[in-house]
PDB file of N, CA and C in Angstrom:
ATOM      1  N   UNK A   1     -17.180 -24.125 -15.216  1.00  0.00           N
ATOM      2  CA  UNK A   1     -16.293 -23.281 -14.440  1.00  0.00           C
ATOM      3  C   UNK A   1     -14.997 -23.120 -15.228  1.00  0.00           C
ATOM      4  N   UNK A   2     -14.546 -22.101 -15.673  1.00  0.00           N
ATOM      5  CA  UNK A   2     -13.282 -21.787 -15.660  1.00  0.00           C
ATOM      6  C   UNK A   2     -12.230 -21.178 -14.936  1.00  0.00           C
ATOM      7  N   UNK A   3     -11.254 -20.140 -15.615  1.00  0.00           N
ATOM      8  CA  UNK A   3     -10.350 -19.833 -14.503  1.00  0.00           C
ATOM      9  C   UNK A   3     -10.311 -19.616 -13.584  1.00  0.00           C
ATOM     10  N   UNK A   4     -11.372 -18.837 -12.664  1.00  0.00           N
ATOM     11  CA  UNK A   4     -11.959 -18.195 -11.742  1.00  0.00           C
ATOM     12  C   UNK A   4     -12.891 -19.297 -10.670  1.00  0.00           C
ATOM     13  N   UNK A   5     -12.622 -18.887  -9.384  1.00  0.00           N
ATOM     14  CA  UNK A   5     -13.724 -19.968  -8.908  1.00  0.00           C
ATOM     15  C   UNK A   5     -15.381 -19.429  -9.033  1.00  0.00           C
ATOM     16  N   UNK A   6     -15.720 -18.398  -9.867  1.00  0.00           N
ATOM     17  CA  UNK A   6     -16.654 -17.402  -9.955  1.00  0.00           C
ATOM     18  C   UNK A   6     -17.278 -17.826 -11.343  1.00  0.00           C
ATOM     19  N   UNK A   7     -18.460 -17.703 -11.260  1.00  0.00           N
ATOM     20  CA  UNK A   7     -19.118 -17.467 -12.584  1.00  0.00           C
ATOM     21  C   UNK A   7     -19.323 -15.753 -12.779  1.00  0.00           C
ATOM     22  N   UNK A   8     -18.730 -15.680 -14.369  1.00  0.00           N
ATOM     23  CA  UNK A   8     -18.793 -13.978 -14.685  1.00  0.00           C
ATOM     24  C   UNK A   8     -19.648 -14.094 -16.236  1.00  0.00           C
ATOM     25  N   UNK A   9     -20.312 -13.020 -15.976  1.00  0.00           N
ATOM     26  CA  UNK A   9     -20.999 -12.310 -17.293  1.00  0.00           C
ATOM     27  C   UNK A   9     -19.999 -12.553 -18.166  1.00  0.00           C
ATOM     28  N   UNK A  10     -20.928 -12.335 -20.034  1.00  0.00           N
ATOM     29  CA  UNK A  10     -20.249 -11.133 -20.806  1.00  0.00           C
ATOM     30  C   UNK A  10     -19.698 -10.312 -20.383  1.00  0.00           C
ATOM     31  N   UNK A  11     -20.539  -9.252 -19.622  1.00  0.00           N
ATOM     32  CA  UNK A  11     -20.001  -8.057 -19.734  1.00  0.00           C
ATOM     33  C   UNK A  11     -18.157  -8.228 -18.406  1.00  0.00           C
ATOM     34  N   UNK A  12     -18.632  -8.659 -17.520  1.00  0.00           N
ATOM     35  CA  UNK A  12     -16.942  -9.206 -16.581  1.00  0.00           C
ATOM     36  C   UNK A  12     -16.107  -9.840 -17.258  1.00  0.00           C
ATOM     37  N   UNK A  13     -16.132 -10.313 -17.995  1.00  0.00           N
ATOM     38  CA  UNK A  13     -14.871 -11.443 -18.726  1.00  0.00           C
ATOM     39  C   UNK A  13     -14.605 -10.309 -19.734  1.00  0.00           C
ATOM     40  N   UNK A  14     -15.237  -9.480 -20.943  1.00  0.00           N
ATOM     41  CA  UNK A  14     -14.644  -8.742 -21.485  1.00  0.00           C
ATOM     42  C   UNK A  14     -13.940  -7.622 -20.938  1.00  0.00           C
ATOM     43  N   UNK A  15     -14.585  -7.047 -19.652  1.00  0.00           N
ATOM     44  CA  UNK A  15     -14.021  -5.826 -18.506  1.00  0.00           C
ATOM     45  C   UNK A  15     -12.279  -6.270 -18.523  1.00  0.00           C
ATOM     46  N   UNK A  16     -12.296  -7.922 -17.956  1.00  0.00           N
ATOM     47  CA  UNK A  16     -10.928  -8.557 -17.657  1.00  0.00           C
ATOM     48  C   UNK A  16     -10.609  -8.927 -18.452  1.00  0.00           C
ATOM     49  N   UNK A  17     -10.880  -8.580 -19.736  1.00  0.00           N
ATOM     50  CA  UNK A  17     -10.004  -8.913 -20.983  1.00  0.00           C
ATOM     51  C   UNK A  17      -9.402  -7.474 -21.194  1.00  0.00           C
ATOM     52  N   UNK A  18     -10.056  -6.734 -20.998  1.00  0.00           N
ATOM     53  CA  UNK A  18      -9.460  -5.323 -21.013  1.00  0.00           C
ATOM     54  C   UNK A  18      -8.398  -4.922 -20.376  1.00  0.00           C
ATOM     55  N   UNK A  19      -9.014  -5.179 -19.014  1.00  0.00           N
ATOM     56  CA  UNK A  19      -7.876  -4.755 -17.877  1.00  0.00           C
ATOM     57  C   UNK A  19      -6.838  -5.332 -18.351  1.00  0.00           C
ATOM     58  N   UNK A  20      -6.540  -6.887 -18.709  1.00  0.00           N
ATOM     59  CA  UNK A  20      -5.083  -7.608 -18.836  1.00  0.00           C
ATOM     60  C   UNK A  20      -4.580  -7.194 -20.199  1.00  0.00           C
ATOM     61  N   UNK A  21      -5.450  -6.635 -21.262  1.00  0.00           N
ATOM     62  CA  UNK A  21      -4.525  -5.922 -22.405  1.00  0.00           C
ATOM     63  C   UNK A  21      -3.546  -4.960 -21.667  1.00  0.00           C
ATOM     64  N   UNK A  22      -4.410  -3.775 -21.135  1.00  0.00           N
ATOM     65  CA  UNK A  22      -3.808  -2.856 -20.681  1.00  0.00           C
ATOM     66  C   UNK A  22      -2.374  -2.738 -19.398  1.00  0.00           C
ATOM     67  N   UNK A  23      -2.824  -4.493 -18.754  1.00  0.00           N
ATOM     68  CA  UNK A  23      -1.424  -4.618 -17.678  1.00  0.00           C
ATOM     69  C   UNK A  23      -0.359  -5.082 -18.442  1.00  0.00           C
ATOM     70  N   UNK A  24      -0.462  -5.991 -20.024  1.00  0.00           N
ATOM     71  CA  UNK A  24       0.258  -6.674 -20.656  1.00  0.00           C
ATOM     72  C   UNK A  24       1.113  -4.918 -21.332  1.00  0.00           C
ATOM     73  N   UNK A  25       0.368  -4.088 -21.963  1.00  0.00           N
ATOM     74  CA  UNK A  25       0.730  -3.176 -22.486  1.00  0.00           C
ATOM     75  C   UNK A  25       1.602  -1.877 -21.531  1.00  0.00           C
ATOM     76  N   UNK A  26       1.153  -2.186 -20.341  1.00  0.00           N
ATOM     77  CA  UNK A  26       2.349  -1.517 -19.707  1.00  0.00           C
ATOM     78  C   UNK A  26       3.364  -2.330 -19.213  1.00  0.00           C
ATOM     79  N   UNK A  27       3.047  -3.666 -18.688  1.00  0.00           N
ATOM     80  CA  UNK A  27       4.357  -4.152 -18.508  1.00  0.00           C
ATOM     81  C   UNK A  27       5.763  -4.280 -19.786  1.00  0.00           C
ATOM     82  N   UNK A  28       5.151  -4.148 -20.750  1.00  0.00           N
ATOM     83  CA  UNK A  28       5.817  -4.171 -22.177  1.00  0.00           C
ATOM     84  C   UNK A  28       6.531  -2.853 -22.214  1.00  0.00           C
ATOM     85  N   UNK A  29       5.542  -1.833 -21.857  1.00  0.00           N
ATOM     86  CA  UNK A  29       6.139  -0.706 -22.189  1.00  0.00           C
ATOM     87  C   UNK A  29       7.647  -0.810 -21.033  1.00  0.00           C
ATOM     88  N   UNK A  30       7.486  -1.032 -19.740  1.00  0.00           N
ATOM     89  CA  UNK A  30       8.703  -0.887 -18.948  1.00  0.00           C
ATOM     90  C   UNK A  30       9.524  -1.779 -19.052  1.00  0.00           C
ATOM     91  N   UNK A  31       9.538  -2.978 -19.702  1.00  0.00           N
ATOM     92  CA  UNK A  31      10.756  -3.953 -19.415  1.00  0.00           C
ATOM     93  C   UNK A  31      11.011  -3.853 -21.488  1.00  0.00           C
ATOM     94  N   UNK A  32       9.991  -4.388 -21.915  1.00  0.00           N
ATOM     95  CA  UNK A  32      10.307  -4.579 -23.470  1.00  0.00           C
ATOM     96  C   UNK A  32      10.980  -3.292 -24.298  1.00  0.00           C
ATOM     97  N   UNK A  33       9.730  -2.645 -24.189  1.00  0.00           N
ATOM     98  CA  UNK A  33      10.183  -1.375 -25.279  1.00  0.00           C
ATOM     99  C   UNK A  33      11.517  -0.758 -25.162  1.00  0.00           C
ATOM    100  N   UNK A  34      12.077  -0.527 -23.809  1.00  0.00           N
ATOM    101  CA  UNK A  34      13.037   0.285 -23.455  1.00  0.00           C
ATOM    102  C   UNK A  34      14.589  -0.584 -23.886  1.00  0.00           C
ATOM    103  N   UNK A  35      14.386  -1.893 -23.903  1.00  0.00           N
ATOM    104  CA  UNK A  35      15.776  -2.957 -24.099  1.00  0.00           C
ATOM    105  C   UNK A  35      15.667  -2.821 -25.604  1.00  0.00           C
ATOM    106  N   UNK A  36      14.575  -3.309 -26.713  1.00  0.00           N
ATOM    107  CA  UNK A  36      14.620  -3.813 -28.050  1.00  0.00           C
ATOM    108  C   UNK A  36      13.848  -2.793 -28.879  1.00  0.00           C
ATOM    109  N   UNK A  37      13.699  -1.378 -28.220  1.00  0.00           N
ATOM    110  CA  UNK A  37      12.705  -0.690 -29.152  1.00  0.00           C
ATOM    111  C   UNK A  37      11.250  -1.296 -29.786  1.00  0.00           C
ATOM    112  N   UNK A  38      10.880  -2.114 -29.156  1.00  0.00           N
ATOM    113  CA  UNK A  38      10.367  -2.167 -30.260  1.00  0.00           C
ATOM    114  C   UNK A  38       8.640  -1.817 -30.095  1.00  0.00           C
ATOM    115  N   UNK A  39       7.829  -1.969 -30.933  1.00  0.00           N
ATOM    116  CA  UNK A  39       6.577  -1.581 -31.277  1.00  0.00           C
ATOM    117  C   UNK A  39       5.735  -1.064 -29.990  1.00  0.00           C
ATOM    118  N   UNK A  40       4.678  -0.783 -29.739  1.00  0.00           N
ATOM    119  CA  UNK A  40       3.730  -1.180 -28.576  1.00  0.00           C
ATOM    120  C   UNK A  40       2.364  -2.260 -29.446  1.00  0.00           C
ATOM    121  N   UNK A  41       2.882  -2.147 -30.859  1.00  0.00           N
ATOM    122  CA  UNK A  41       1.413  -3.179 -31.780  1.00  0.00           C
ATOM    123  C   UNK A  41       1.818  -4.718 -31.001  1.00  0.00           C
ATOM    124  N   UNK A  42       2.943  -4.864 -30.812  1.00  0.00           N
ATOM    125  CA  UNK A  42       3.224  -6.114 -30.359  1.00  0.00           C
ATOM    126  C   UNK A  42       2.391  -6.816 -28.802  1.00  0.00           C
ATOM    127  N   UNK A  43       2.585  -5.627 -28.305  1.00  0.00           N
ATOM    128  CA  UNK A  43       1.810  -5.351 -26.955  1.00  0.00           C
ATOM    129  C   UNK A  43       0.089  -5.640 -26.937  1.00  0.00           C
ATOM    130  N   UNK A  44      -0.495  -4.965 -27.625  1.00  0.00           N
ATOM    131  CA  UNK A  44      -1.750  -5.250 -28.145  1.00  0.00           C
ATOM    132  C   UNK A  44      -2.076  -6.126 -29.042  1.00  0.00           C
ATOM    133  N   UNK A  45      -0.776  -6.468 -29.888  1.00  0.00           N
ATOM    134  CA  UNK A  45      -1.594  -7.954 -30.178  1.00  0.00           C
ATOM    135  C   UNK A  45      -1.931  -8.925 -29.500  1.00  0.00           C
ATOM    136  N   UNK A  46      -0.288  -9.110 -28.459  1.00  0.00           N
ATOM    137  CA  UNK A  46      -0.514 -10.456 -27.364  1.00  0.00           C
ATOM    138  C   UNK A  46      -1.787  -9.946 -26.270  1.00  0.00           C
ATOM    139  N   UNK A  47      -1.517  -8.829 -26.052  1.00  0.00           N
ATOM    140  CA  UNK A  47      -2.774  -8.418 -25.235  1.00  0.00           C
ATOM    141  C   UNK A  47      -4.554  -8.884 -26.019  1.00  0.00           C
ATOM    142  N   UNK A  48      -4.657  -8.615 -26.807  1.00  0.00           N
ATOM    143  CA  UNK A  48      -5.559  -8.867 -27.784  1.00  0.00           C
ATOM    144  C   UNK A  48      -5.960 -10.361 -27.510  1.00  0.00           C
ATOM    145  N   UNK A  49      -4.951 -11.545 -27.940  1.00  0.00           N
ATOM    146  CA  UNK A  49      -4.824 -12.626 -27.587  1.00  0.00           C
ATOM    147  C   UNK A  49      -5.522 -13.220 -26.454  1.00  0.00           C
ATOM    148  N   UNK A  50      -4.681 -12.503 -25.658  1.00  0.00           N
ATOM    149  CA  UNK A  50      -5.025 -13.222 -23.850  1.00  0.00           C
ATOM    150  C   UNK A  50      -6.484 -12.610 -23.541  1.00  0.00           C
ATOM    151  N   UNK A  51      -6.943 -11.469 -23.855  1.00  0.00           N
ATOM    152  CA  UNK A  51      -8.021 -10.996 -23.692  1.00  0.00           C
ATOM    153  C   UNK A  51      -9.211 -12.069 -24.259  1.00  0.00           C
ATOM    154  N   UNK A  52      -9.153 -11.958 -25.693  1.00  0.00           N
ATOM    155  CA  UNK A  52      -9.956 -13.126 -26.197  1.00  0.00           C
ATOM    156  C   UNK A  52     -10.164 -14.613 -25.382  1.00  0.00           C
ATOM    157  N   UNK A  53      -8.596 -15.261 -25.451  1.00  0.00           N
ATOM    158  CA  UNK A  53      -8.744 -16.351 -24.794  1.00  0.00           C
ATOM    159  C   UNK A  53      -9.278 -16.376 -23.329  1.00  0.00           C
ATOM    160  N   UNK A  54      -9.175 -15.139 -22.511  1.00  0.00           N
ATOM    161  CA  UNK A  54      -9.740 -15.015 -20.985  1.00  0.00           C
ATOM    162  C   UNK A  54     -11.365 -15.262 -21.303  1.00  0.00           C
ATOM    163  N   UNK A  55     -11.685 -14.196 -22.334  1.00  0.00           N
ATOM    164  CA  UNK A  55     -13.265 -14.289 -22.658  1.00  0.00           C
ATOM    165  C   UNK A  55     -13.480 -15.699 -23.029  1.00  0.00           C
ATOM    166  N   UNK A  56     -12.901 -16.557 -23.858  1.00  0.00           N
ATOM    167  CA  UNK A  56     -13.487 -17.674 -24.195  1.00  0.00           C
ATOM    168  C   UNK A  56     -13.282 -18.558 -23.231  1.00  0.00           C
ATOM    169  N   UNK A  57     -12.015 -19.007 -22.826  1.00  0.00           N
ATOM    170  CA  UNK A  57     -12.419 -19.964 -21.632  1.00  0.00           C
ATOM    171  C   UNK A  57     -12.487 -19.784 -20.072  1.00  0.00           C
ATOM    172  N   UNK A  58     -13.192 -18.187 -19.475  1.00  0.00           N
ATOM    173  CA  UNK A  58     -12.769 -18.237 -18.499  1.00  0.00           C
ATOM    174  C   UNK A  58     -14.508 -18.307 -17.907  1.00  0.00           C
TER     175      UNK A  58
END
């Protein structure tokens, strides 16, 4: 069991690796980008990150 009290597929854990790139990449866009300019690669990397790690231990 991981994060979830649920057992999920492949295919669900990568779905929710997706989804949380894409919430990480807009929350970035409204609080980050607009204060420090800076990238959206930054966004998708950490997104990238958490996605992976959701897939591996969740």
């Amino acid at each position: 069991m991981g994060l979830l009290p649920v057992r999920l597929t492949k295919g669900e854990r990568v779905f929710v690796g997706i989804v949380l790139t894409f919430a990480i990449c807009f929350v970035w866009l409204k609080t980050i980008e607009p204060m420090y300019r800076l990238s959206l690669w930054g966004a998708l990397i950490i997104g990238g990150i958490v996605g992976w790690l959701f897939y591996k231990f969740a």
